[in-house]
C-alpha atoms as a PDB file:
ATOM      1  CA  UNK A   1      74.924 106.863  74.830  1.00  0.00           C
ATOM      2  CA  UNK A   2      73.522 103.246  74.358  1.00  0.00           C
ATOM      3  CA  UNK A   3      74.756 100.768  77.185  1.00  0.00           C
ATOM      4  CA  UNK A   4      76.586  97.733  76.330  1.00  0.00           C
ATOM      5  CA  UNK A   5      73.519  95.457  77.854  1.00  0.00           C
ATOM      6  CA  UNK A   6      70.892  97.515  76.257  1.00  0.00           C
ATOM      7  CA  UNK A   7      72.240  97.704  73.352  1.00  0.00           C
ATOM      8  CA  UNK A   8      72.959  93.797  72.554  1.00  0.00           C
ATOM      9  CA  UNK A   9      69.509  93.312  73.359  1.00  0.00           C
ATOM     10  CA  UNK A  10      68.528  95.782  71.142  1.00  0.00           C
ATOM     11  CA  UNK A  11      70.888  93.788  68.788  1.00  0.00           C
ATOM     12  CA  UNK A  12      69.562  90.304  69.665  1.00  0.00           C
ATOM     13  CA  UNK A  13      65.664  91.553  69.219  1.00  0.00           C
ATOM     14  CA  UNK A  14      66.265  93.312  66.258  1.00  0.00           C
ATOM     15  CA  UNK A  15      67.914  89.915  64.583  1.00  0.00           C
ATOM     16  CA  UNK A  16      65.724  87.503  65.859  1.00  0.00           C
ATOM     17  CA  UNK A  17      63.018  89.796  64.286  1.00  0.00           C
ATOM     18  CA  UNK A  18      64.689  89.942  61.004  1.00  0.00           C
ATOM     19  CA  UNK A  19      65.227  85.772  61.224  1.00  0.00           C
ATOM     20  CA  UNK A  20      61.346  85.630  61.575  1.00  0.00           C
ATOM     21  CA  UNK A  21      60.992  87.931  58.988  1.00  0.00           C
ATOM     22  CA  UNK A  22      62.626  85.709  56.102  1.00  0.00           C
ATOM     23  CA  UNK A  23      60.806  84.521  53.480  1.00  0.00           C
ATOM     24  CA  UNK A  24      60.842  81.454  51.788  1.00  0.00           C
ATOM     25  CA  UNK A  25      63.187  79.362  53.420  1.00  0.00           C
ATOM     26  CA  UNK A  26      64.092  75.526  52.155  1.00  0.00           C
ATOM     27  CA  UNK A  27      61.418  73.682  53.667  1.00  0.00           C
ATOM     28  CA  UNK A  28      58.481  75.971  53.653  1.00  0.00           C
ATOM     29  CA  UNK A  29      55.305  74.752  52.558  1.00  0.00           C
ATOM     30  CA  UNK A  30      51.908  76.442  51.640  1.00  0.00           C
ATOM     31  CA  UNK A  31      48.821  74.305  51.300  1.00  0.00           C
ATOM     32  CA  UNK A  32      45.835  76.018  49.565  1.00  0.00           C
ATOM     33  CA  UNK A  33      42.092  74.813  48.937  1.00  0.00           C
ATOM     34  CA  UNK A  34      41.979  74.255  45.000  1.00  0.00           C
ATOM     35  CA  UNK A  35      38.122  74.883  43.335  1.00  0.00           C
ATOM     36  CA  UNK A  36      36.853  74.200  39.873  1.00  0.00           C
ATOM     37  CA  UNK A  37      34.992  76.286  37.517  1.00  0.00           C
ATOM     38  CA  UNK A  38      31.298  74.266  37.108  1.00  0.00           C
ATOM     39  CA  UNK A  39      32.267  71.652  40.063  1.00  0.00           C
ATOM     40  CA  UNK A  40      31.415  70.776  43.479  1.00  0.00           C
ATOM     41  CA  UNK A  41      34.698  69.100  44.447  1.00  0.00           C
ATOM     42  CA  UNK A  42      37.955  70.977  46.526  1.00  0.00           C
ATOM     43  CA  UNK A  43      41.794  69.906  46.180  1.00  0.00           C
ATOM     44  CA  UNK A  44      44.317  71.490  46.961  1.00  0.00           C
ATOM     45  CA  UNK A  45      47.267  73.474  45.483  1.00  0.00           C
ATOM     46  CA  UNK A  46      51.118  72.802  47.129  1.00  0.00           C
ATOM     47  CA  UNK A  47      53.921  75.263  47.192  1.00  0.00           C
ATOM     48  CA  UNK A  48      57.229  74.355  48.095  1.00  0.00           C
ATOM     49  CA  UNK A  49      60.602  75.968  48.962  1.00  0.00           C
ATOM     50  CA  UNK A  50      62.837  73.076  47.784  1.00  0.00           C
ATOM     51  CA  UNK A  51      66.667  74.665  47.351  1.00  0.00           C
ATOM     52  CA  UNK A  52      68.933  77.468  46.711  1.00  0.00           C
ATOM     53  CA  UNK A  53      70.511  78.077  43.688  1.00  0.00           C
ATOM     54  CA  UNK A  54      71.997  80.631  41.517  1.00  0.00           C
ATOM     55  CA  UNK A  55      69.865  81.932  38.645  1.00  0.00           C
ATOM     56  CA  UNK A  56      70.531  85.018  36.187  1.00  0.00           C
ATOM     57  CA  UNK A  57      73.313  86.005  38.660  1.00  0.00           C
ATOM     58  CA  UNK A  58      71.039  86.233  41.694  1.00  0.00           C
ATOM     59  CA  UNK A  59      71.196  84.064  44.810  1.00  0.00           C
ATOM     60  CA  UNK A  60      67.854  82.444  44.607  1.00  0.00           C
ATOM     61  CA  UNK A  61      65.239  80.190  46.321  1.00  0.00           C
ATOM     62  CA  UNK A  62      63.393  77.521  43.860  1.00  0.00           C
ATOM     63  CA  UNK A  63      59.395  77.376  44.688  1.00  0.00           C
ATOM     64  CA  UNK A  64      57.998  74.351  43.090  1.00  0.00           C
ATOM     65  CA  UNK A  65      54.496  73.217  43.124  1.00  0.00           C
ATOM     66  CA  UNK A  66      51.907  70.594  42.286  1.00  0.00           C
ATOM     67  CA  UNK A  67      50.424  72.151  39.254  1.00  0.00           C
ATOM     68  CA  UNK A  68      49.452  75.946  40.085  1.00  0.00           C
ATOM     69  CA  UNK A  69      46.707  77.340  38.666  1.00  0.00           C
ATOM     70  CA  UNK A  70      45.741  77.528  34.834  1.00  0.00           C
ATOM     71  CA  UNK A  71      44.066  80.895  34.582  1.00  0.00           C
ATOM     72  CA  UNK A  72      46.444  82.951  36.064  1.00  0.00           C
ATOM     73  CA  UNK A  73      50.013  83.648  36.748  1.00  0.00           C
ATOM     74  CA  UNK A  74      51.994  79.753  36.179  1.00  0.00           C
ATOM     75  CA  UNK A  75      55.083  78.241  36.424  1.00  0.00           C
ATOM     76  CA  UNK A  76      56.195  74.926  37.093  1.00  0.00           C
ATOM     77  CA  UNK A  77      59.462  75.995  39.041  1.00  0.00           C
ATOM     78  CA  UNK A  78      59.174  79.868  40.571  1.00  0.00           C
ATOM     79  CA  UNK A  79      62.863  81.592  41.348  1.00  0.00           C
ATOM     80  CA  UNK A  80      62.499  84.177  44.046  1.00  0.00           C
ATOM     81  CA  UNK A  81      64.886  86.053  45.932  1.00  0.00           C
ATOM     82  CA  UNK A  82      64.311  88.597  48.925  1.00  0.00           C
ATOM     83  CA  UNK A  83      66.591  91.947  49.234  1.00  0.00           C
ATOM     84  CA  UNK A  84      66.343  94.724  51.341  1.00  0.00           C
ATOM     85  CA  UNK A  85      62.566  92.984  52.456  1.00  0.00           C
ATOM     86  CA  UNK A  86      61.029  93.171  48.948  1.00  0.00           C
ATOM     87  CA  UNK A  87      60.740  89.715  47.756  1.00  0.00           C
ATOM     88  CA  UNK A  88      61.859  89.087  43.981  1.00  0.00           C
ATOM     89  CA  UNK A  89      60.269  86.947  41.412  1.00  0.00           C
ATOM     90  CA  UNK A  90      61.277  85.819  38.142  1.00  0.00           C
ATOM     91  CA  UNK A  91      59.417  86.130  35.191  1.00  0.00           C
ATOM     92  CA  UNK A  92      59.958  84.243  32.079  1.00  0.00           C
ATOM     93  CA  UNK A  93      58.003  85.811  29.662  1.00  0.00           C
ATOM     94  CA  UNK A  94      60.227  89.466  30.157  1.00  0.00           C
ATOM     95  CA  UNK A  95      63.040  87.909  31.166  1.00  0.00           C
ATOM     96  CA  UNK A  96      63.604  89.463  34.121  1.00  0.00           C
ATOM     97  CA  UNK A  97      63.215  89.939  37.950  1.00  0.00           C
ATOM     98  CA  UNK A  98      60.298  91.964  39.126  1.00  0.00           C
ATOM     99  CA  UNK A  99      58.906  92.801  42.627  1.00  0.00           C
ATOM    100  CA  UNK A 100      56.263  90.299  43.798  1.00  0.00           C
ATOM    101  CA  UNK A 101      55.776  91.612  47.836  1.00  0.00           C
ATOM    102  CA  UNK A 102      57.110  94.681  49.611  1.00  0.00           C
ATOM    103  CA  UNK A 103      57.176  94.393  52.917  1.00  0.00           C
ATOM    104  CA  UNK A 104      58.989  97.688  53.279  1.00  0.00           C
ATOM    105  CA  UNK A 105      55.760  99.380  51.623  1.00  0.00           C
ATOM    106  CA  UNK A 106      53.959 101.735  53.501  1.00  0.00           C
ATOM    107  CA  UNK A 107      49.995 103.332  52.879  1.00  0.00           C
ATOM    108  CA  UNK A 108      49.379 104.605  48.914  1.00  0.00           C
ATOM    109  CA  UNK A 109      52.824 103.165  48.109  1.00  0.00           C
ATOM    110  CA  UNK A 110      52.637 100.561  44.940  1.00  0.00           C
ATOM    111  CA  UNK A 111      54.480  98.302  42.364  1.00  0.00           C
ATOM    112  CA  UNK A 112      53.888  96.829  38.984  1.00  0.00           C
ATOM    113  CA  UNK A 113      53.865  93.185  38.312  1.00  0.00           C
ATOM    114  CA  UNK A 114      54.042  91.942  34.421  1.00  0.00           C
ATOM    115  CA  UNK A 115      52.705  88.622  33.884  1.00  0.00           C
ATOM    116  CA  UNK A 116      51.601  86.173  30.747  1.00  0.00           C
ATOM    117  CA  UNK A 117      48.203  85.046  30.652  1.00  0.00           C
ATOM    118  CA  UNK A 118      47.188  82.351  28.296  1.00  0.00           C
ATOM    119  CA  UNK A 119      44.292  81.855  26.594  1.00  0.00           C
ATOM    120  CA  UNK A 120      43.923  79.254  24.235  1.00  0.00           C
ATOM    121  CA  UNK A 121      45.347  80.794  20.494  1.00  0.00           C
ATOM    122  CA  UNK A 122      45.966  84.298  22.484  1.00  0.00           C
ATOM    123  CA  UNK A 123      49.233  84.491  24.970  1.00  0.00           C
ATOM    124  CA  UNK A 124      48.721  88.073  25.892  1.00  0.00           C
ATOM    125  CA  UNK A 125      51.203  90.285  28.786  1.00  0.00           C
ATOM    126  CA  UNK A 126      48.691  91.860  31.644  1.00  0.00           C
ATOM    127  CA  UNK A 127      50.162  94.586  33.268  1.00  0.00           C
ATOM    128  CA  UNK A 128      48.739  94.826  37.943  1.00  0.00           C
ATOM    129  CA  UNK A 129      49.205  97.938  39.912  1.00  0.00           C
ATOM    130  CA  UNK A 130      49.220  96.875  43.312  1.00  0.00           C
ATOM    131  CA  UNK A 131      48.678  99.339  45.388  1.00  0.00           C
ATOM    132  CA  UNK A 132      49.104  99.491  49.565  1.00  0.00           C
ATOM    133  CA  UNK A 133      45.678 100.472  51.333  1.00  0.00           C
ATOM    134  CA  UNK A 134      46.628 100.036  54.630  1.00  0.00           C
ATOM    135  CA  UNK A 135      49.228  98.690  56.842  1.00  0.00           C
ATOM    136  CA  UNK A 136      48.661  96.692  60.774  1.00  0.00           C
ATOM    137  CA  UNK A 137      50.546  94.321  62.316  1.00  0.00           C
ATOM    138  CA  UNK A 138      49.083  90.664  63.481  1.00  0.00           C
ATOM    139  CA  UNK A 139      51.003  87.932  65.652  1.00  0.00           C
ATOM    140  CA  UNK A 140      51.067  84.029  64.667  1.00  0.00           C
ATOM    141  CA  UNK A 141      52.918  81.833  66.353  1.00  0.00           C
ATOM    142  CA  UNK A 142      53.884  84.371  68.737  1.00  0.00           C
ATOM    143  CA  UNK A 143      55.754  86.213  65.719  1.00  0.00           C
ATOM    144  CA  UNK A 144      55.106  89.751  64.625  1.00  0.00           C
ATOM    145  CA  UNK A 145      54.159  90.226  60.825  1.00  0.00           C
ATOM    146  CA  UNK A 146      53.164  93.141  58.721  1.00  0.00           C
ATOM    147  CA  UNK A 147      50.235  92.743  57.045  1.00  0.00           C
ATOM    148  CA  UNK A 148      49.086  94.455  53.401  1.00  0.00           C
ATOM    149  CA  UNK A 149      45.890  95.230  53.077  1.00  0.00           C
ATOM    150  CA  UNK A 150      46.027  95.548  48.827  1.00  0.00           C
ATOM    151  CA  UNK A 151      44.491  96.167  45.933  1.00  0.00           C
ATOM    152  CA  UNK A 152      45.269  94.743  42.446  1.00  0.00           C
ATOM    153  CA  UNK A 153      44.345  97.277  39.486  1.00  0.00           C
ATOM    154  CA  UNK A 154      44.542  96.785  35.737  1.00  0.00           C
ATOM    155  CA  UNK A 155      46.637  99.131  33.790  1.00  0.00           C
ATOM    156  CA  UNK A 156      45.965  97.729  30.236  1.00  0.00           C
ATOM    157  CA  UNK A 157      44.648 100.113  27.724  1.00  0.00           C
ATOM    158  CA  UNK A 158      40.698  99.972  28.389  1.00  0.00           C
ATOM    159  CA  UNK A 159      40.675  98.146  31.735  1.00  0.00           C
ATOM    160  CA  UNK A 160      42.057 100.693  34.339  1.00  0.00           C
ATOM    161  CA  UNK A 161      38.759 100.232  36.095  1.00  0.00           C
ATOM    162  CA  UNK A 162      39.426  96.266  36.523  1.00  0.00           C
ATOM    163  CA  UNK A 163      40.633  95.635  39.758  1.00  0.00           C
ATOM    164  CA  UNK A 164      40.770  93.050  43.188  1.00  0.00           C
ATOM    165  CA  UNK A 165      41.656  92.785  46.402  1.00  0.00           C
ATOM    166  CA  UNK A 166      44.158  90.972  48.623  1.00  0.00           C
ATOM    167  CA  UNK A 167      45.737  90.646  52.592  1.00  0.00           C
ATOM    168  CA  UNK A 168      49.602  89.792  52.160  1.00  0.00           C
ATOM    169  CA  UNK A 169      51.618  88.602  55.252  1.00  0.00           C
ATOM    170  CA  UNK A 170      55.227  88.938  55.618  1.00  0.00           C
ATOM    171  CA  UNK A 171      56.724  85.403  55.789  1.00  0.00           C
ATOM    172  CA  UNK A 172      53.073  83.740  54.029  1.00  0.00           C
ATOM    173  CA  UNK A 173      52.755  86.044  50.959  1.00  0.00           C
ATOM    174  CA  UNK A 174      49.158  86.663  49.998  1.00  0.00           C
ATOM    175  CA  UNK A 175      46.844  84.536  51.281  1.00  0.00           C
ATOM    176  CA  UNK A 176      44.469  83.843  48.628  1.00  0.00           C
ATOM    177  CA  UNK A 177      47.381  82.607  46.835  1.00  0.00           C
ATOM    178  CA  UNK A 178      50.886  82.999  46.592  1.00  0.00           C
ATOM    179  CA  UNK A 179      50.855  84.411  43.095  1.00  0.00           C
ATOM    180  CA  UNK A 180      47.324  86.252  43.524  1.00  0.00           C
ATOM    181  CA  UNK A 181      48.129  87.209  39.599  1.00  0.00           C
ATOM    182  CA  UNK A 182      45.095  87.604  37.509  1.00  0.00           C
ATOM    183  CA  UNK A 183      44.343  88.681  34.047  1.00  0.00           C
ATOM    184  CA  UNK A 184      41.939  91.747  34.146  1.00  0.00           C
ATOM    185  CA  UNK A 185      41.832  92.400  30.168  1.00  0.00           C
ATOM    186  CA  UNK A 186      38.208  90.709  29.512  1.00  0.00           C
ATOM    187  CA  UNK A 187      39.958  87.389  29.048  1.00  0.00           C
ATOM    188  CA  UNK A 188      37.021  84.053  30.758  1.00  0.00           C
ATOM    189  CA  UNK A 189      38.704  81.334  31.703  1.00  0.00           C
ATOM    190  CA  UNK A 190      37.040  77.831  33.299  1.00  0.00           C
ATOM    191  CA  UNK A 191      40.227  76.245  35.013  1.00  0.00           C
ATOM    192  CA  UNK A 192      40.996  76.055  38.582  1.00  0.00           C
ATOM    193  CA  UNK A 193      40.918  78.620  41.004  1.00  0.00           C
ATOM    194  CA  UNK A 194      42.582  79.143  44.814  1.00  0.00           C
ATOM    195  CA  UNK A 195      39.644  78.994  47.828  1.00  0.00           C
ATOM    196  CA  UNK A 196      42.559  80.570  49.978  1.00  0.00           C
ATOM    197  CA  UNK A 197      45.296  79.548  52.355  1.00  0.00           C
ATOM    198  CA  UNK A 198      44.640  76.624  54.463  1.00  0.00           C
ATOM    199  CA  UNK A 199      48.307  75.885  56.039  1.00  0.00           C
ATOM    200  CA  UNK A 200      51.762  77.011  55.794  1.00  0.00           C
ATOM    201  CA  UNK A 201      54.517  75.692  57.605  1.00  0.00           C
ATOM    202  CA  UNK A 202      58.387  76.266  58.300  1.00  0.00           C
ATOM    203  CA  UNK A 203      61.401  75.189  60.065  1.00  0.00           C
ATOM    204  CA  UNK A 204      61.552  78.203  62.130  1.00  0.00           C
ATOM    205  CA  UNK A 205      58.389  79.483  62.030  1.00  0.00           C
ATOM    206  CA  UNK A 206      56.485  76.261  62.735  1.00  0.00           C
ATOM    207  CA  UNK A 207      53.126  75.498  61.607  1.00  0.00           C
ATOM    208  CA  UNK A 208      50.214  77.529  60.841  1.00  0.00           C
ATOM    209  CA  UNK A 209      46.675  76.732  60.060  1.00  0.00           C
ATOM    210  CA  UNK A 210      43.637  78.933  59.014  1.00  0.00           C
ATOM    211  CA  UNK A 211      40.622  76.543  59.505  1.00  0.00           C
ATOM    212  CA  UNK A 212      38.852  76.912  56.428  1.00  0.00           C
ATOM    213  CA  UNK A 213      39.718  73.337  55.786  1.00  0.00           C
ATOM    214  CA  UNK A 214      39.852  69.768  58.058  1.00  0.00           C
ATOM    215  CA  UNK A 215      43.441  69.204  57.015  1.00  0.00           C
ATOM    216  CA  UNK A 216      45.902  70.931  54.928  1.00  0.00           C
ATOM    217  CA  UNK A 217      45.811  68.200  51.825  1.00  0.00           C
ATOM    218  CA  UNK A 218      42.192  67.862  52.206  1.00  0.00           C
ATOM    219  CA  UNK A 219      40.378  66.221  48.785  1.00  0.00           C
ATOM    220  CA  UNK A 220      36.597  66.550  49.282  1.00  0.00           C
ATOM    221  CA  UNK A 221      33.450  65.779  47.182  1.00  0.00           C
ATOM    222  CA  UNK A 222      34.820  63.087  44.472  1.00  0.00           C
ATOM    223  CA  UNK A 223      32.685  60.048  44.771  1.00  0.00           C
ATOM    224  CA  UNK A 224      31.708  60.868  48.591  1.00  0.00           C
ATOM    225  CA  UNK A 225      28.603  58.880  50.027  1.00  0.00           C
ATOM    226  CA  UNK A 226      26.678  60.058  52.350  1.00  0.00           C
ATOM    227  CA  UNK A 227      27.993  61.173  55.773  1.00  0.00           C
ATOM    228  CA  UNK A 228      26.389  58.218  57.245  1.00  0.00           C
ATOM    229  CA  UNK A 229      27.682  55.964  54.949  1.00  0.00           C
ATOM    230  CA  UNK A 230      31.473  57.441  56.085  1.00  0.00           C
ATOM    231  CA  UNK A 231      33.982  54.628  57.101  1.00  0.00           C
ATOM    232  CA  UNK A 232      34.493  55.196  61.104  1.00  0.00           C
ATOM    233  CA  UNK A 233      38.453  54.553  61.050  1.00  0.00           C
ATOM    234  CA  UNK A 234      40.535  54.582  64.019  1.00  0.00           C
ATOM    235  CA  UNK A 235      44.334  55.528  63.112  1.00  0.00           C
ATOM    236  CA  UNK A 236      46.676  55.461  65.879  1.00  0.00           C
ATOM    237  CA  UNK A 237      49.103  56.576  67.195  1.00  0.00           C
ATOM    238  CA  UNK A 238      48.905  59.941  65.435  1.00  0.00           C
ATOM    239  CA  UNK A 239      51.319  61.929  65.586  1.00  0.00           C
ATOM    240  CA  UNK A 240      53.448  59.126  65.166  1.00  0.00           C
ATOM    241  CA  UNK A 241      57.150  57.724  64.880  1.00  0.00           C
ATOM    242  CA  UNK A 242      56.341  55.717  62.235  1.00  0.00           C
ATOM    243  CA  UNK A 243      54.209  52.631  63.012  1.00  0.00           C
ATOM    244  CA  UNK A 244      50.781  52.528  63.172  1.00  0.00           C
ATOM    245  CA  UNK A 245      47.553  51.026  63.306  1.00  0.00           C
ATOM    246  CA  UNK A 246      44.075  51.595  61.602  1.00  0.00           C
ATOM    247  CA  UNK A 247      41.379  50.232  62.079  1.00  0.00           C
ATOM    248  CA  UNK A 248      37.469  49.949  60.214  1.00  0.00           C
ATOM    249  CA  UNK A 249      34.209  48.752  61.527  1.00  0.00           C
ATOM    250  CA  UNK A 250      33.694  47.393  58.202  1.00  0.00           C
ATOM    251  CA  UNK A 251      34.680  44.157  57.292  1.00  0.00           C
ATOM    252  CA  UNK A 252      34.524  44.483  53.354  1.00  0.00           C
ATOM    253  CA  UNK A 253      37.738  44.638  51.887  1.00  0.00           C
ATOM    254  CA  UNK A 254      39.758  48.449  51.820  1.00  0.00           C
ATOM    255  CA  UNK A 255      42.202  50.123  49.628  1.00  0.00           C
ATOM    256  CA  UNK A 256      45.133  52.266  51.570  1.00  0.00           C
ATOM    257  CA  UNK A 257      47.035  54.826  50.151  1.00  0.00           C
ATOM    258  CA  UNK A 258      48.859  56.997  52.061  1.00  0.00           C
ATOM    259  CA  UNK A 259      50.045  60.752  49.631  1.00  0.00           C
ATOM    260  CA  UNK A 260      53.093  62.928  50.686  1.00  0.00           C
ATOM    261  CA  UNK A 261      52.634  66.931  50.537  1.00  0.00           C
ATOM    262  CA  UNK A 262      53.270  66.232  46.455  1.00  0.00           C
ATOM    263  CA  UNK A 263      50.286  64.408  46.569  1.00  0.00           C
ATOM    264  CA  UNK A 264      52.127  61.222  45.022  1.00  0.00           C
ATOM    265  CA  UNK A 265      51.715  57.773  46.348  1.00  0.00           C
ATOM    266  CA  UNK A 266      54.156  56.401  48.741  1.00  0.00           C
ATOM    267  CA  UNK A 267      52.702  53.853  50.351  1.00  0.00           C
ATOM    268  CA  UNK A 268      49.643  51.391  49.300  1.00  0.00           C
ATOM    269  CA  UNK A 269      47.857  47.999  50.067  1.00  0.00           C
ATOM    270  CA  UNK A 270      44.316  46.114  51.134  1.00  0.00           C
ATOM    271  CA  UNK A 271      43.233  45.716  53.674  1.00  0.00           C
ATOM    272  CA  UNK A 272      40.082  44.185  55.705  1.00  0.00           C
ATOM    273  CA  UNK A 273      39.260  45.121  59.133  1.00  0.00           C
ATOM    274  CA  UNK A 274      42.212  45.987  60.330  1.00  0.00           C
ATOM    275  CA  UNK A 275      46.283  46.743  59.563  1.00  0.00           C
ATOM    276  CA  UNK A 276      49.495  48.047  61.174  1.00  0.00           C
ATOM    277  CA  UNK A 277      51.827  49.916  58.739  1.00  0.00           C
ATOM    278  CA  UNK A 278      55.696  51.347  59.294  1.00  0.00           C
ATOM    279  CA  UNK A 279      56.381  54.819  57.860  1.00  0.00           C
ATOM    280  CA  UNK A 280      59.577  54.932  59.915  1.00  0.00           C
ATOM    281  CA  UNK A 281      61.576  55.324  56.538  1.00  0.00           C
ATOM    282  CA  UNK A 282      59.661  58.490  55.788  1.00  0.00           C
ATOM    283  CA  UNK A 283      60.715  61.943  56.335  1.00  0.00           C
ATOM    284  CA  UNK A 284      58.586  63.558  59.526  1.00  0.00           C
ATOM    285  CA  UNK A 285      56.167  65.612  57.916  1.00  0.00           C
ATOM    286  CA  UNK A 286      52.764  65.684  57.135  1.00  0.00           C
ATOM    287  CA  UNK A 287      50.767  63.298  54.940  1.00  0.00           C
ATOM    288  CA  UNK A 288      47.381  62.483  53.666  1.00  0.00           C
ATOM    289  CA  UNK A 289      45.947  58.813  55.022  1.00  0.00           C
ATOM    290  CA  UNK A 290      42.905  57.606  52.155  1.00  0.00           C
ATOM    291  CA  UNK A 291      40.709  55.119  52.940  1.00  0.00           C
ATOM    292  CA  UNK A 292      38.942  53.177  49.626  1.00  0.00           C
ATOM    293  CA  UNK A 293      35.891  51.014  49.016  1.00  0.00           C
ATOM    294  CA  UNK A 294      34.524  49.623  46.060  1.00  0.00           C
ATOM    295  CA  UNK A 295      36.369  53.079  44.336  1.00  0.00           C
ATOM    296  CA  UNK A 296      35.143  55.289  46.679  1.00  0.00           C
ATOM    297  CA  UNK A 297      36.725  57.969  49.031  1.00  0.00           C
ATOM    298  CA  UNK A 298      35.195  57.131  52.273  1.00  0.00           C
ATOM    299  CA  UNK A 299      37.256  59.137  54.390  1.00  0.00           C
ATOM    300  CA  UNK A 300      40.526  60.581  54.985  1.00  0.00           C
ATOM    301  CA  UNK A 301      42.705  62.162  57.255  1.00  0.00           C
ATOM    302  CA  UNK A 302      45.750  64.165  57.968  1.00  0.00           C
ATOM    303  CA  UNK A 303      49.162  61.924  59.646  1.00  0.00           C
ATOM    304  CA  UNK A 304      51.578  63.592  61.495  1.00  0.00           C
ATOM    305  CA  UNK A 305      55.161  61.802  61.145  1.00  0.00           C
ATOM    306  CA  UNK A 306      57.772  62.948  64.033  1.00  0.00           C
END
């Protein structure tokens, strides 16, 4: 017989486990580096868990995102909704929900995802078997979370042998990209492609960054000079509560613009020298600080608003 102390700490571990388990909550963000077919330059792709709603008579989250990626699987606005710890997602194109993670799934287990992709003059369904290689367990942010070690197979009629690979955390999805969806029925396409996860942040999971960029909403290699042409820019305080001063050690005239997580423009002027700005009106968050001259990106960097 269980005692009554073991057994509501039993209870207590077992749903604080399940809270860090959740996926997709309002407010969580994924940041991912964003390449281009035949260029040199990075962006970055955004994924956002905005609201709840209610959608085809399920209880769902709304994912939205700053433009997703044109050769594979793409929607403006995503619906998910989690049940039983397999994560729902809906698809347009079959009208229907269809599993995109479980995190119930153990070794050789597998799903089937259906997905449009869209070649100019040739929409066309492709049909993934995902399929479980292994299973471990890794700890970020001093949370536990299953990891899928995957592999994504082609079951269209003369592609069976097409397949790829892919890691997929509980709570951060897969972390090439969210929808690691791609067409494996001969079909080229020159549009963007993910370079992987960089961040991915939540209220109750806090935030988490890989490394393989400086800064979550990095933009790199459009119109850079040199690295010793680079503005030197002092921005401080940072983290801040709202006010802040930056600072060149040029005195030609600079452009400002400071880019929520959406990447649009909330704040902008010129500058020489040297400025002090109030985001106090601003949600806290992250944002991207850009520094202009003469139509150049001379530097940026990432501003922490408590």
């Amino acid at each position: 017989m269980i005692k009554p102390l073991t057994f509501f700490i039993f209870l207590g571990l077992s749903i604080a486990y399940s809270q860090a388990q959740s996926f997709a909550p309002i407010g969580a963000t994924w940041h991912y580096t964003e390449k281009f077919a035949f260029e040199t330059y990075t962006s970055y792709l955004y994924i956002e868990a905005t609201k709840d709603t209610v959608f085809k008579g399920k209880n769902c989250r709304v994912l939205e995102n700053n433009g997703g990626l044109d050769c594979a699987f793409h929607n403006e606005m995503d619906f998910v909704y989690t049940e039983d710890s397999v994560v729902y997602i809906y698809t347009p194109e079959i009208d229907s929900f269809q599993v995109l993670y479980n995190f119930k799934a153990k070794k050789d287990s597998s799903w089937i995802i259906i997905f449009e992709i869209d070649p100019p003059l040739n929409p066309q369904l492709d049909t993934l078997l995902v399929t479980v290689d292994s299973v471990c367990f890794t700890t970020i942010n001093d949370q536990p979370l299953k990891k899928l070690f995957v592999s994504y197979s082609s079951l269209n009629e003369g592609y069976e042998g097409n397949h790829y690979y892919g890691e997929i955390l509980e709570r951060l999805g897969d972390t090439y990209y969210l929808f690691h969806l791609y067409g494996l029925s001969g079909v080229a396409c020159d549009g963007n492609y993910s370079g992987g996860l960089r961040c991915y942040q939540d209220p109750g999971f806090g935030f988490y960054e890989t490394g393989i960029a400086d800064s979550c909403n990095m933009i790199s290699g459009i119109g850079l000079q040199s690295n010793q042409d680079v503005l030197k820019v002092d921005i401080y305080p940072n983290p801040t509560n709202g006010k802040l001063k930056i600072a060149s050690d040029t005195k030609e005239t600079l452009s400002l613009f400071v880019f929520d997580l959406m990447g649009q423009v909330i704040y902008k002027e010129t500058f020489a020298e040297e400025t002090t700005i109030d985001l106090s009106a601003c949600r806290p968050g992250f944002y991207l600080i850009s520094l202009n001259q003469d139509a150049h990106i001379n530097t940026t960097r990432k501003l922490v608003l408590n």
